[in-house]
N, C-alpha and C. Protein backbone atom coordinates (compact mmCIF):
# COMPACT_ATOMS: atom_id res chain seq x y z
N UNK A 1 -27.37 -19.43 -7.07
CA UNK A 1 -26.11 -18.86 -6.62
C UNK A 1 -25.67 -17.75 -7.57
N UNK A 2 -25.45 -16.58 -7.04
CA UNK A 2 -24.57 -15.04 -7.88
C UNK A 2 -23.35 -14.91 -7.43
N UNK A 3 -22.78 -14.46 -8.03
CA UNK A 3 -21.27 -13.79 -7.70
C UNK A 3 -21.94 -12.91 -6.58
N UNK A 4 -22.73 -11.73 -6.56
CA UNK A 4 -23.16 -11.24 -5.23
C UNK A 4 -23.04 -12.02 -3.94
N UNK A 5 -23.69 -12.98 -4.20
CA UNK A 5 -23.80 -13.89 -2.99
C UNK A 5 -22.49 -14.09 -2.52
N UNK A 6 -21.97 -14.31 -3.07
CA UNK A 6 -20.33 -15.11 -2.86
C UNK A 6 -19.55 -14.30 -2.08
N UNK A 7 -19.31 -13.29 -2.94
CA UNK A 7 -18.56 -11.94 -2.30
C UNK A 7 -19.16 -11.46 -0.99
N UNK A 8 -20.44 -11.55 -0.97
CA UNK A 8 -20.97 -10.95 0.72
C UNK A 8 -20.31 -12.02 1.49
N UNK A 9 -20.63 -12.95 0.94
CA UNK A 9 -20.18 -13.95 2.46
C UNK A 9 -18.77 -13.70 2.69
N UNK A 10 -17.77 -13.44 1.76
CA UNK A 10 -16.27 -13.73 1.84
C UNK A 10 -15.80 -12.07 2.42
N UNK A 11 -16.82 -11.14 2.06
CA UNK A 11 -16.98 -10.00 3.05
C UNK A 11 -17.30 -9.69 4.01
N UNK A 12 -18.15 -10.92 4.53
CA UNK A 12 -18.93 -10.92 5.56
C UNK A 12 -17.84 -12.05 6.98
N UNK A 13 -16.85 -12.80 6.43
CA UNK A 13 -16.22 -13.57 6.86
C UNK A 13 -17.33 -15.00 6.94
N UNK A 14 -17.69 -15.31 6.02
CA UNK A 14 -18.74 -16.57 6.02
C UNK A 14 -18.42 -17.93 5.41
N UNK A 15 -17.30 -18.34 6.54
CA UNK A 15 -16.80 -19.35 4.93
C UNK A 15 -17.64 -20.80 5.04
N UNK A 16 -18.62 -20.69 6.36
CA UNK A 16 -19.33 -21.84 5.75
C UNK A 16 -20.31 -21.90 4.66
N UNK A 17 -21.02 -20.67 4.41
CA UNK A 17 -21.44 -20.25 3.39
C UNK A 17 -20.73 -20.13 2.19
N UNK A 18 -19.41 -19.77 2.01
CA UNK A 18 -18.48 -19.95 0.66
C UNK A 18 -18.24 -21.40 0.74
N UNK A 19 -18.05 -22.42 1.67
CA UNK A 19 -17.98 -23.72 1.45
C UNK A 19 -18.92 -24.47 1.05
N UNK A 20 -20.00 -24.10 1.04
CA UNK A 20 -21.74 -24.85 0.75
C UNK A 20 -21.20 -24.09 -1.05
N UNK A 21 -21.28 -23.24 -1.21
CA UNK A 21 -21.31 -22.54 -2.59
C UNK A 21 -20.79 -23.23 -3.56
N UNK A 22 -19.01 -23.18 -2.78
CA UNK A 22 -17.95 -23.69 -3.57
C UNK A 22 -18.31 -25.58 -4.32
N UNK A 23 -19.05 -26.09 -2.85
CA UNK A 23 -19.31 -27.30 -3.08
C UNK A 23 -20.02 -27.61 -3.93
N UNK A 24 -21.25 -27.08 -4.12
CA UNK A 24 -21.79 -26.65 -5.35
C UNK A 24 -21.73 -26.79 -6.66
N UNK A 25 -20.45 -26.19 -7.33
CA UNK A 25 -19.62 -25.75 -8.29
C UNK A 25 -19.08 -24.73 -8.54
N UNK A 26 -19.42 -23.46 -7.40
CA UNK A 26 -19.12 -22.11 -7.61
C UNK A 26 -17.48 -21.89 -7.85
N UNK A 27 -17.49 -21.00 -8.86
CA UNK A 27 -16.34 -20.89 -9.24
C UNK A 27 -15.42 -19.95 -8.28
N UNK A 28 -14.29 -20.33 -7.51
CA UNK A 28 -13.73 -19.71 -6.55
C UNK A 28 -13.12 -17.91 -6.96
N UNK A 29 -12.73 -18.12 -8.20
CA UNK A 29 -12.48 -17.08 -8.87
C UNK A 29 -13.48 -15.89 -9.17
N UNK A 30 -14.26 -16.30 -9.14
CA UNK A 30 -15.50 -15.53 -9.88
C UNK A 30 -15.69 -13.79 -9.74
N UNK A 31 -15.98 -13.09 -10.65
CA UNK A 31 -16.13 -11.69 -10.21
C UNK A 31 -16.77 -10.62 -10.96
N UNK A 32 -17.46 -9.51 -9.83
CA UNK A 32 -18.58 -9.49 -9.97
C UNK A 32 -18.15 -8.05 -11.07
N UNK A 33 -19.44 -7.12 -11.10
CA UNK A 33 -18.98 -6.20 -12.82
C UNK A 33 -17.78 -5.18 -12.31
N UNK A 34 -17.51 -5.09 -10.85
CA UNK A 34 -16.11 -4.34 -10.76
C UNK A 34 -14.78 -4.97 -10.97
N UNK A 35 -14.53 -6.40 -11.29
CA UNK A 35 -13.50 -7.36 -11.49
C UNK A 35 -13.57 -7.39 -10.22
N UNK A 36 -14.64 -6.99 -9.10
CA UNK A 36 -13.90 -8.11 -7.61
C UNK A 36 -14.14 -9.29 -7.38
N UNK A 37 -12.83 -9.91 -6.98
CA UNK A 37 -13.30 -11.38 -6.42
C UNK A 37 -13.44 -11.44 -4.86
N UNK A 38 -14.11 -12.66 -4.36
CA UNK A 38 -13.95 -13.45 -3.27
C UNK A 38 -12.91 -12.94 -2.06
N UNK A 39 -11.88 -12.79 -2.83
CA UNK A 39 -10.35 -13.02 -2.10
C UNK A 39 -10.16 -11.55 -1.99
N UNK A 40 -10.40 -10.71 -3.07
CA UNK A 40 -10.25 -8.80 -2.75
C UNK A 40 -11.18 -8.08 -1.64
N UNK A 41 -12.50 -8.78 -1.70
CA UNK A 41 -13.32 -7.78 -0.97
C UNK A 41 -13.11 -8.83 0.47
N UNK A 42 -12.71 -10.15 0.92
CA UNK A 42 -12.23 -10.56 2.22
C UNK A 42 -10.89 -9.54 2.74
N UNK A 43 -9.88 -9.25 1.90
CA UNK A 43 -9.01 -8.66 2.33
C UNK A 43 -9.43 -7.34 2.52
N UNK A 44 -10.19 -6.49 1.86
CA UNK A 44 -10.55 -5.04 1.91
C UNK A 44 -11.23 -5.40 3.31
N UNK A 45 -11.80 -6.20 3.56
CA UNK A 45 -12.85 -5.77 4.75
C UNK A 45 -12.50 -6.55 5.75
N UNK A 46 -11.02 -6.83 5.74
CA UNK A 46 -10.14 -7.33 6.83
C UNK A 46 -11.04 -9.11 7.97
N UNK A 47 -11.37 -9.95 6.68
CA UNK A 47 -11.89 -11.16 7.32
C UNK A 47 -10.75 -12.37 7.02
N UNK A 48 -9.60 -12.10 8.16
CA UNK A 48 -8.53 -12.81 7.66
C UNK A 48 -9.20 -14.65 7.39
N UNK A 49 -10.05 -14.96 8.49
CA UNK A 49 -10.80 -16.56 8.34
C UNK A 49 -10.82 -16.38 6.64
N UNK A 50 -12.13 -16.06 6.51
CA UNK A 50 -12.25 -16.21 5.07
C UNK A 50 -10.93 -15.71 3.84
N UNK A 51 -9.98 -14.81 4.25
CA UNK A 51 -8.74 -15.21 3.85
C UNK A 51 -7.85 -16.25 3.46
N UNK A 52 -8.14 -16.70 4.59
CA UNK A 52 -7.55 -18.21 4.82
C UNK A 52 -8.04 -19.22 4.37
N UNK A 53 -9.18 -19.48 4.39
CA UNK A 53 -10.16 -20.27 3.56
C UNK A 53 -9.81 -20.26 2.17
N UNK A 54 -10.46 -18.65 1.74
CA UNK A 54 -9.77 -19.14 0.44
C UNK A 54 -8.96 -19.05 -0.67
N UNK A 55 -7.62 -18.84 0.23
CA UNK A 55 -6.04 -19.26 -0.37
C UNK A 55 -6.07 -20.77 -0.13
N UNK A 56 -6.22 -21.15 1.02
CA UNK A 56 -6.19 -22.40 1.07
C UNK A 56 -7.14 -23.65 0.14
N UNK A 57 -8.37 -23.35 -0.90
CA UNK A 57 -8.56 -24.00 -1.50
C UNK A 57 -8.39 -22.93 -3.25
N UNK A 58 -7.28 -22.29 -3.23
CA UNK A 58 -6.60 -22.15 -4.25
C UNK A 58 -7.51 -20.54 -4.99
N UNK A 59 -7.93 -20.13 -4.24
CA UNK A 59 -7.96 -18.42 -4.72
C UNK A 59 -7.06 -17.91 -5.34
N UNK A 60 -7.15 -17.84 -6.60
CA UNK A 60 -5.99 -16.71 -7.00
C UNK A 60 -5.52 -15.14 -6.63
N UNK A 61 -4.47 -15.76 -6.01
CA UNK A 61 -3.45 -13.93 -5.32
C UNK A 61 -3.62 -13.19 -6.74
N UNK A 62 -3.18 -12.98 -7.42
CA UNK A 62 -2.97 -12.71 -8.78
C UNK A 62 -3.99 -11.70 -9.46
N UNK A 63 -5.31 -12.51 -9.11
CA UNK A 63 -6.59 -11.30 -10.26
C UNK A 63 -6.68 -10.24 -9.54
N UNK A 64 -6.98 -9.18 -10.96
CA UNK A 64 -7.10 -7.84 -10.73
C UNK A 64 -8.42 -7.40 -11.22
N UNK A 65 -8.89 -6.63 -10.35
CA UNK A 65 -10.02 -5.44 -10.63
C UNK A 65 -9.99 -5.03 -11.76
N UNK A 66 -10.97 -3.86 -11.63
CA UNK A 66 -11.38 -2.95 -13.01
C UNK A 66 -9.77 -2.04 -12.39
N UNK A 67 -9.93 -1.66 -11.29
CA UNK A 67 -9.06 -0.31 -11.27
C UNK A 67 -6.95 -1.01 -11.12
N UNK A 68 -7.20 -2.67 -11.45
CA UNK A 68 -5.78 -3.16 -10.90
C UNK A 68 -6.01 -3.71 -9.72
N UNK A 69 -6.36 -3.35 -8.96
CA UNK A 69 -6.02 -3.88 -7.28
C UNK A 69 -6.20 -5.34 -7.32
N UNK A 70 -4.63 -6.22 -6.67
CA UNK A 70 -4.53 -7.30 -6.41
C UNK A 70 -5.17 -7.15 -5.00
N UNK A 71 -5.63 -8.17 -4.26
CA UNK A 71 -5.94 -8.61 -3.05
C UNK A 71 -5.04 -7.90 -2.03
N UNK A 72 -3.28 -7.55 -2.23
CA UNK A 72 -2.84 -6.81 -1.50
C UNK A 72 -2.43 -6.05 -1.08
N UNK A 73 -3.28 -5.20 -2.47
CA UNK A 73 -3.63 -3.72 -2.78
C UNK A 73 -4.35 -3.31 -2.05
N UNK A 74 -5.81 -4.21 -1.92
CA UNK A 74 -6.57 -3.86 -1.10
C UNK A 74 -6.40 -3.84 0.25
N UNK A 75 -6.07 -4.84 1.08
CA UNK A 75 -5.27 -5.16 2.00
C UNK A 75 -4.97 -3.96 2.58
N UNK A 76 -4.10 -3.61 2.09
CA UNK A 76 -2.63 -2.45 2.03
C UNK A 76 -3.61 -0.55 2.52
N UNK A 77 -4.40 -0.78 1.54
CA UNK A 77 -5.34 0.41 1.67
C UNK A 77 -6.08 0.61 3.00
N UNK A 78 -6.67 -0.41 3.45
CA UNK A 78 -7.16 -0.09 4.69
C UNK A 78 -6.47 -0.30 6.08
N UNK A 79 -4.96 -0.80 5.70
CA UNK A 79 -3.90 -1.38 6.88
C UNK A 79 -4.52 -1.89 7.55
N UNK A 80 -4.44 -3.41 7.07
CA UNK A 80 -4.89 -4.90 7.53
C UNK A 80 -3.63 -5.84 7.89
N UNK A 81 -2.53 -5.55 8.50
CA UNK A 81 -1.28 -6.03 8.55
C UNK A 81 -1.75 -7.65 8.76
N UNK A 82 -2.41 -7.99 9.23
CA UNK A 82 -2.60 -9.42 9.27
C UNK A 82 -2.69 -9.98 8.14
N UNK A 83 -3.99 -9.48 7.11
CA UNK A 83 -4.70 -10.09 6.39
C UNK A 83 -2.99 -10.30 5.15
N UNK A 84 -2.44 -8.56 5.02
CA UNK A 84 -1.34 -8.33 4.46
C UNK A 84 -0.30 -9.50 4.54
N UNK A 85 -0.28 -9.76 5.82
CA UNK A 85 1.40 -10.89 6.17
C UNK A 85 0.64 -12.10 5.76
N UNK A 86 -0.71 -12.48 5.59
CA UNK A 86 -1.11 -13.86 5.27
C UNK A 86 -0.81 -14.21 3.81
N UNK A 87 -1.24 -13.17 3.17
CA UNK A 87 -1.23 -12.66 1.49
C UNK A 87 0.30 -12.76 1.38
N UNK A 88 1.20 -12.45 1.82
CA UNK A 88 2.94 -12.18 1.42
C UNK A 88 3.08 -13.72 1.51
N UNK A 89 2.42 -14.55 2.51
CA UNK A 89 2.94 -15.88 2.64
C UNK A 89 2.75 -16.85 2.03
N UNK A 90 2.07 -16.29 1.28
CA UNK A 90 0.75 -17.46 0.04
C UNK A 90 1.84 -16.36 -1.38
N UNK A 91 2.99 -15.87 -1.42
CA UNK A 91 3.04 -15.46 -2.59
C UNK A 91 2.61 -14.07 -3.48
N UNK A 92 1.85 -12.90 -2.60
CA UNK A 92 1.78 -11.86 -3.02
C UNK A 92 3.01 -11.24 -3.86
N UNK A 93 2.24 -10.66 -4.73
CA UNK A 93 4.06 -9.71 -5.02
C UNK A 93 3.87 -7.89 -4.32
N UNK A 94 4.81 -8.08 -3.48
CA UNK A 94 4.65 -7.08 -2.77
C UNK A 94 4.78 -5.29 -3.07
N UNK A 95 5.11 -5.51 -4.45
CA UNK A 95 5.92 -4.38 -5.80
C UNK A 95 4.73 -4.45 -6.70
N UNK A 96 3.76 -5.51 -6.88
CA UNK A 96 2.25 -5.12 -7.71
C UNK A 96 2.23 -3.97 -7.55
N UNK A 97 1.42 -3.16 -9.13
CA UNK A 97 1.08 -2.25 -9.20
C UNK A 97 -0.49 -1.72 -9.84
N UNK A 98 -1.29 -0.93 -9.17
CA UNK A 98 -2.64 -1.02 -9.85
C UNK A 98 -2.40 -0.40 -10.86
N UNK A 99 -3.99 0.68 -11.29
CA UNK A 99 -3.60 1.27 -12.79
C UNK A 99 -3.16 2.31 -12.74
N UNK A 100 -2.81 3.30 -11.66
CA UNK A 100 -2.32 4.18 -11.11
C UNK A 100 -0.63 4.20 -10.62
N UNK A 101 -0.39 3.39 -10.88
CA UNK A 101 1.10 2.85 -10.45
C UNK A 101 1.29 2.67 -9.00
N UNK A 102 0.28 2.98 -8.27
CA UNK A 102 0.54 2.70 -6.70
C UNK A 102 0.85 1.14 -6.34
N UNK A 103 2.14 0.77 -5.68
CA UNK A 103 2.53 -0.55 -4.73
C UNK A 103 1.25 -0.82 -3.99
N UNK A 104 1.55 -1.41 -2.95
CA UNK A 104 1.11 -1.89 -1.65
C UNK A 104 2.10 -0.51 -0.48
N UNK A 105 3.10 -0.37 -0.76
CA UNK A 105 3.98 0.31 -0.05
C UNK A 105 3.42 1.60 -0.18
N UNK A 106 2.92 1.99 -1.30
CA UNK A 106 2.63 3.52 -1.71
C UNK A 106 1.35 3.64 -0.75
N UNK A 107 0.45 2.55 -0.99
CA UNK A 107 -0.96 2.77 -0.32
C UNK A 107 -0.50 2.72 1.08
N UNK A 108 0.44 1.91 1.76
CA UNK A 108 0.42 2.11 3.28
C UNK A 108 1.11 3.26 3.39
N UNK A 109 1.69 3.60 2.94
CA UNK A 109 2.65 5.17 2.88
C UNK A 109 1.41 6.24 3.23
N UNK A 110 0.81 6.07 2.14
CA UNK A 110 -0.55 7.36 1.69
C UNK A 110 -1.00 7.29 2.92
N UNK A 111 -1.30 6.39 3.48
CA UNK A 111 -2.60 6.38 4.74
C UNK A 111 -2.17 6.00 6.01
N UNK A 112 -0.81 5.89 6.00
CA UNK A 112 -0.39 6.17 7.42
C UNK A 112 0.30 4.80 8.12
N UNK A 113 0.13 3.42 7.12
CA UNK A 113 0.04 2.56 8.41
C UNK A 113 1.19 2.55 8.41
N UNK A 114 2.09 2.76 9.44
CA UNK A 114 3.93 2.53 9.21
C UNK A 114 3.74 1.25 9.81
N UNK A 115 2.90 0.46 10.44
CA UNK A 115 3.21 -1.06 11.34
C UNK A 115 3.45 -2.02 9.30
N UNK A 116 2.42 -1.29 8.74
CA UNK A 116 2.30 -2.16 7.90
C UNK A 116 3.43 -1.85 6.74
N UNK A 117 4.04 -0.67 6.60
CA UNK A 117 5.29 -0.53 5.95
C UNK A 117 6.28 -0.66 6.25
N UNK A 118 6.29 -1.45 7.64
CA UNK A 118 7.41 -1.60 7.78
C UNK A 118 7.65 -3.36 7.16
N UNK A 119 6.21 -4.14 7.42
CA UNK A 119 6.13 -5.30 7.04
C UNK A 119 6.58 -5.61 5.57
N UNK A 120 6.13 -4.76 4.50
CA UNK A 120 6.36 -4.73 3.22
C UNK A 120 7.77 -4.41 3.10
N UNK A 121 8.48 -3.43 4.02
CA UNK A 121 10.20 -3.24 3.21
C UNK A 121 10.37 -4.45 3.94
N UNK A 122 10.16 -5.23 4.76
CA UNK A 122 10.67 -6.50 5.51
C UNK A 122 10.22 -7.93 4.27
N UNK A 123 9.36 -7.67 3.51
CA UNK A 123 9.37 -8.68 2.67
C UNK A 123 9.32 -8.25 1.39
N UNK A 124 10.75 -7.17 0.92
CA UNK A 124 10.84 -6.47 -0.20
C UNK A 124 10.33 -5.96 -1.16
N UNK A 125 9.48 -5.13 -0.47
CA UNK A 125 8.97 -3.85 -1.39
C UNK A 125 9.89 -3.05 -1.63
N UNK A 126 10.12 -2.41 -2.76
CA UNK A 126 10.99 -1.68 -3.21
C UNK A 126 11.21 0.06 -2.64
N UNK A 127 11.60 0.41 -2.02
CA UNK A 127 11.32 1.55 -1.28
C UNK A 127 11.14 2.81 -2.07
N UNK A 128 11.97 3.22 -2.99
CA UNK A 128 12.19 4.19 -4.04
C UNK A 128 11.21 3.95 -5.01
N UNK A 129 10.23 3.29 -5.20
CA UNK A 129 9.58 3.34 -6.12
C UNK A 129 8.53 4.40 -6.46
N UNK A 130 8.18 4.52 -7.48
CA UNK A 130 7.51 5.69 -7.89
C UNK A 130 5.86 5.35 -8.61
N UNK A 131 4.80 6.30 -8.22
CA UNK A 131 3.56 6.02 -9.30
C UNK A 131 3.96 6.71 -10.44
N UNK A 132 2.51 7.05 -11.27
CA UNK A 132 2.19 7.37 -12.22
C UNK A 132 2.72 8.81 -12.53
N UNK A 133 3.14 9.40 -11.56
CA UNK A 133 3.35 10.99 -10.72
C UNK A 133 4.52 11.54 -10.63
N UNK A 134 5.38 10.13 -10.37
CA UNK A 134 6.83 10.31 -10.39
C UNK A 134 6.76 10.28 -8.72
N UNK A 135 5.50 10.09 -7.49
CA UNK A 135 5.71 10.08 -6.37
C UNK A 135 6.13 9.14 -5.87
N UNK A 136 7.15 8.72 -4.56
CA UNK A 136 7.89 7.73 -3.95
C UNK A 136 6.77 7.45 -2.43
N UNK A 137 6.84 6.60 -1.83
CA UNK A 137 6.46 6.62 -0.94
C UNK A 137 6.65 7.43 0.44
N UNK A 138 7.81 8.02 0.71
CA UNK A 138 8.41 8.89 1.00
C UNK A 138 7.43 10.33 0.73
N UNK A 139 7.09 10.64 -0.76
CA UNK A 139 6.54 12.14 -1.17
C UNK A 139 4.66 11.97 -0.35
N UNK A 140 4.73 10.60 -0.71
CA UNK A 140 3.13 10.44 0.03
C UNK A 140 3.35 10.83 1.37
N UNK A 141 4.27 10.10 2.18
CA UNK A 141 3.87 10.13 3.64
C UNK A 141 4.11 12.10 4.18
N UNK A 142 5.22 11.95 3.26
CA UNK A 142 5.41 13.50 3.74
C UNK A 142 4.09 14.58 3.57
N UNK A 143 3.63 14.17 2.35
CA UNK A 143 2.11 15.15 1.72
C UNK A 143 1.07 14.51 2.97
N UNK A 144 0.96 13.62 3.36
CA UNK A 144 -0.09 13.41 3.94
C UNK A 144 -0.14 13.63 5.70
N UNK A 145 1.58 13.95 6.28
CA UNK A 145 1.64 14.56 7.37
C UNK A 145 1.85 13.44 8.33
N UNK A 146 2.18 12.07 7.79
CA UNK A 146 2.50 11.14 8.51
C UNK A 146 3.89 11.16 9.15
N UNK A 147 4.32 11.40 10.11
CA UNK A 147 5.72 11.57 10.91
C UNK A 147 6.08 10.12 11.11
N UNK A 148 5.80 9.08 11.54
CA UNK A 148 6.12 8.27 11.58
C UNK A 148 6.28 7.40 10.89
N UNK A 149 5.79 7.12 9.79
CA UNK A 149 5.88 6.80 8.23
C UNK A 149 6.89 7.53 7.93
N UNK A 150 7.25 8.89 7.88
CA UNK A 150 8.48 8.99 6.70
C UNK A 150 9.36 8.90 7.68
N UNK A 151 10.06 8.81 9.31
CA UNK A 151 11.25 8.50 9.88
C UNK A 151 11.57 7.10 9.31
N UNK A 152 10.60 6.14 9.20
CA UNK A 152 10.59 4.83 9.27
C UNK A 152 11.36 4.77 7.43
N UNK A 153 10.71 5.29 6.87
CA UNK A 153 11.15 5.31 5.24
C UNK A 153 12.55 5.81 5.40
N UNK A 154 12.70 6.80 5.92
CA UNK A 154 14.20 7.62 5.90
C UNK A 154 15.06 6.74 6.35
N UNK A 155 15.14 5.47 7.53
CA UNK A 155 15.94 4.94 7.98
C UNK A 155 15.93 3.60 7.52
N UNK A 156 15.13 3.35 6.62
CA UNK A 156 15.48 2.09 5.52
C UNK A 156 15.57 2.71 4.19
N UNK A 157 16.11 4.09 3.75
CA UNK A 157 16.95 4.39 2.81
C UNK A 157 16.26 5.21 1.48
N UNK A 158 15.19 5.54 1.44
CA UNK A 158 14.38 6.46 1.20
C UNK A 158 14.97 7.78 0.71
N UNK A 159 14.78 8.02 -0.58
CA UNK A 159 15.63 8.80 -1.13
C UNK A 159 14.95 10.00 -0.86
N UNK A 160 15.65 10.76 0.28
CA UNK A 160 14.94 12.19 0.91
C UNK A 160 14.49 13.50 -0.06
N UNK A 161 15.49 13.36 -1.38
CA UNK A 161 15.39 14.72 -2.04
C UNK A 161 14.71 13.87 -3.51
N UNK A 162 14.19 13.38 -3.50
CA UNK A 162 13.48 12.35 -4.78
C UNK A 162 12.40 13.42 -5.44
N UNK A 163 12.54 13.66 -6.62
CA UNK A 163 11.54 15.05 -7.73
C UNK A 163 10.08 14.16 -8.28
N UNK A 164 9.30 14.12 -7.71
CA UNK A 164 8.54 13.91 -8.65
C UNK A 164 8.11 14.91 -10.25
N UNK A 165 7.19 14.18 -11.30
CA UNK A 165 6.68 15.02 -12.31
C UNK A 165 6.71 16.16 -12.10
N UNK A 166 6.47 17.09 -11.18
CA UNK A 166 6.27 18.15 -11.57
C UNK A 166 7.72 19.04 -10.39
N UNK A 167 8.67 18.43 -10.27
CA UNK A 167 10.01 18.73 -10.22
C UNK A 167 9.84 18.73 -8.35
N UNK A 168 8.74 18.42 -7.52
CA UNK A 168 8.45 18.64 -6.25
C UNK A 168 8.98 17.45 -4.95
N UNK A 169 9.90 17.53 -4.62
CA UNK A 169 10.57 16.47 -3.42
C UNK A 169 9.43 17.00 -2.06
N UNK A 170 10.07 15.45 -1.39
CA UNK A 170 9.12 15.14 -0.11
C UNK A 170 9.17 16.33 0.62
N UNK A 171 10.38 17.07 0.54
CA UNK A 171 10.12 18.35 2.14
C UNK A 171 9.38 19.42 1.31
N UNK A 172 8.99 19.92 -0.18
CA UNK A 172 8.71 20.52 -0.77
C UNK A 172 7.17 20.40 -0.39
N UNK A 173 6.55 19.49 -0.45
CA UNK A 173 5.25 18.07 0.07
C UNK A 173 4.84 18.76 1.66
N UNK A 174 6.00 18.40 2.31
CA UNK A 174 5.54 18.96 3.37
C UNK A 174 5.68 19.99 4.09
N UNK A 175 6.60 20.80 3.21
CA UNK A 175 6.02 22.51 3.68
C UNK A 175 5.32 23.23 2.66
N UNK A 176 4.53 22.79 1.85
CA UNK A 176 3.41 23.45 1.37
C UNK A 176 2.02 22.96 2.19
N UNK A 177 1.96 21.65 2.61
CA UNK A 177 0.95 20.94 3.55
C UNK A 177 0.98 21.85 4.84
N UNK A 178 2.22 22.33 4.98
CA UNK A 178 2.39 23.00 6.63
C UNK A 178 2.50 22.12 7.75
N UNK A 179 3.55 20.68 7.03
CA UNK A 179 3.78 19.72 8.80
C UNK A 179 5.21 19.99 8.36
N UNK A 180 5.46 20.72 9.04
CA UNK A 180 6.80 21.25 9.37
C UNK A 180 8.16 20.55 10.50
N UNK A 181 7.18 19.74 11.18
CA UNK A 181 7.84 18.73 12.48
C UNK A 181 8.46 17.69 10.89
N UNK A 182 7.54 17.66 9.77
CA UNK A 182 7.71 16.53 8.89
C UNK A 182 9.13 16.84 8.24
N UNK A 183 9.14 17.88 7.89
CA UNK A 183 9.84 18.62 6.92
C UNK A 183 11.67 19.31 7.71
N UNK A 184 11.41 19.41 8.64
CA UNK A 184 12.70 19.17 9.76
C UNK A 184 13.26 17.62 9.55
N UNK A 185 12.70 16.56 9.73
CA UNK A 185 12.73 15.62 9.83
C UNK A 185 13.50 15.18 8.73
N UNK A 186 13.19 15.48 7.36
CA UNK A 186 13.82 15.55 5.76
C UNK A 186 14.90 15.97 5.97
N UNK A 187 14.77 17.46 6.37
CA UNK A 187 16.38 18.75 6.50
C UNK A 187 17.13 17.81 7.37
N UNK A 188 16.69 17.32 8.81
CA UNK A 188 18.05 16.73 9.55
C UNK A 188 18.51 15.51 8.69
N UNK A 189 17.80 14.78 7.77
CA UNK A 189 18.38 13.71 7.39
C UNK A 189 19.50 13.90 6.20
N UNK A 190 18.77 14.72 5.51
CA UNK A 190 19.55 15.34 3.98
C UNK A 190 21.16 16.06 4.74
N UNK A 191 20.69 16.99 5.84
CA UNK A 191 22.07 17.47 6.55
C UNK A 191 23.05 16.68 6.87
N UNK A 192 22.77 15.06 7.09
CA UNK A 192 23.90 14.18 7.07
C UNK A 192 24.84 13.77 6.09
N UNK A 193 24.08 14.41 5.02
CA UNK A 193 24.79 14.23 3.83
C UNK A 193 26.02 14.83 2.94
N UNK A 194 26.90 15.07 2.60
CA UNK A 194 27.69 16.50 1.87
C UNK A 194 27.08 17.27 0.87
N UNK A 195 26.53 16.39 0.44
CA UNK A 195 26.42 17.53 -0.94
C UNK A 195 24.59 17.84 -1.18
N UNK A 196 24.18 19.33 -1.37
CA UNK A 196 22.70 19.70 -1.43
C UNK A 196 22.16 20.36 -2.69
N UNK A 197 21.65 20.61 -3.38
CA UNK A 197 21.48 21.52 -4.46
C UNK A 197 21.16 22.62 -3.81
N UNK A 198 20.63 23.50 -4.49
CA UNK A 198 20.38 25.09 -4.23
C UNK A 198 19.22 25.11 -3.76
N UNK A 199 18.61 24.12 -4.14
CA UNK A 199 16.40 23.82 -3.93
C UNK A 199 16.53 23.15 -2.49
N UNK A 200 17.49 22.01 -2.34
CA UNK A 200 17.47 21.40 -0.53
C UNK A 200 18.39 22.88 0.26
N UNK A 201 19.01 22.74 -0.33
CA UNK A 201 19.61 24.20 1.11
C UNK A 201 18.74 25.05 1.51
N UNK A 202 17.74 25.32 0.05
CA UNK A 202 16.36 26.59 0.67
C UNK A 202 15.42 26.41 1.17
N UNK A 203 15.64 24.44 1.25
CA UNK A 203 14.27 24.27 1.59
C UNK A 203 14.26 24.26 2.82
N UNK A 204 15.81 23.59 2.81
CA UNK A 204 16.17 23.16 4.63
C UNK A 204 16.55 24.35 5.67
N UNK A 205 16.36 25.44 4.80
CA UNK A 205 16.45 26.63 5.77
C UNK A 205 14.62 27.30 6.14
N UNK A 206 13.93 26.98 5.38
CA UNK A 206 12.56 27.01 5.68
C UNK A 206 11.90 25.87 6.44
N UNK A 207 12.40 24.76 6.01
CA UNK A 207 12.01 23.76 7.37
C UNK A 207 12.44 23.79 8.86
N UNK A 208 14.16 24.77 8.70
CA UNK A 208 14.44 24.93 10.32
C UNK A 208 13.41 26.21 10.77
């Protein structure tokens, strides 16, 4: 028996094969030279069974990779909302951060899944939070041209004019990208507001 072995099956969704293993003595934890376990590469490759399997004989939510990623980090990255809501229910922390400072929220932000960000502000992910970058989830969705991701952020409170490191807010994000439907979207929300600096008034006259 290898840690290889282990991980294919729990990638492969094989949990009678992780149950022959485990029975064995295999250590449920175990992981291979990237720090993955069992429980990270089932969630990356969306095999909620073997998910379930093994939280239920005591997988630790908790271990991290070489690069950080908890189990619903990974999860989160490929928008696995299932595998995700199984992981929140067993105790994920939904505000984990890898070595990059990215959430779970940041990664569904980055890549679009709004089904699955909406699940995370529903079991308190912190919305305003920031990486390594000074970026919010908000500056991702906007950079990456996701429209439906940042309405969804904007209307659970998403701080529209938020600077990252290098002094650059979300509509800044998305009119240098050129999604401009995105960047309207920012201007009408910020316009509800009274008060703008000199950088949102110019921006919001280039987004109309």
């Amino acid at each position: 028996m290898n840690t290889h072995e282990f991980l294919h099956a729990a990638g492969q969704g094989l949990t009678s094969k992780l149950a022959t293993m485990l029975a064995a003595g295999f250590d449920i934890n175990a992981v291979d030279a990237f720090g993955t376990t069992a429980l990270v590469e089932a969630a990356f490759l969306n095999q909620l069974k073997a998910v379930r399997f093994l939280l239920k004989r005591g997988a630790d939510i908790h271990v991290r990779d070489n690069a950080g990623v908890e189990p619903l980090l990974a999860a989160c990255v490929q928008g696995h909302v299932k595998v995700a809501k199984e992981l929140l229910a067993y105790g994920a922390d939904p505000n984990v951060r890898d070595n990059r400072g990215f959430t779970p929220l940041l990664e569904a932000a980055y890549w679009g899944h709004v089904n699955l960000v909406d699940v995370l502000l529903s079991n308190g992910a912190q919305i305003n939070t920031c990486d390594d970058d000074g970026r919010t989830a908000l500056h991702w969705a906007a950079l990456q041209g996701h429209t439906d991701a940042v309405r969804l952020l904007l209307a659970h409170g998403a701080i529209a004019d938020a600077e990252d490191e290098n002094g650059n807010s979300p509509m800044s994000w998305a009119l240098f990208e050129g999604h401009r439907k995105i960047a309207r979207a920012i201007a009408n929300h910020i316009a509800g507001f009274s008060q703008h600096t000199e950088r949102s008034k110019c921006e919001m006259r280039l987004a109309c």
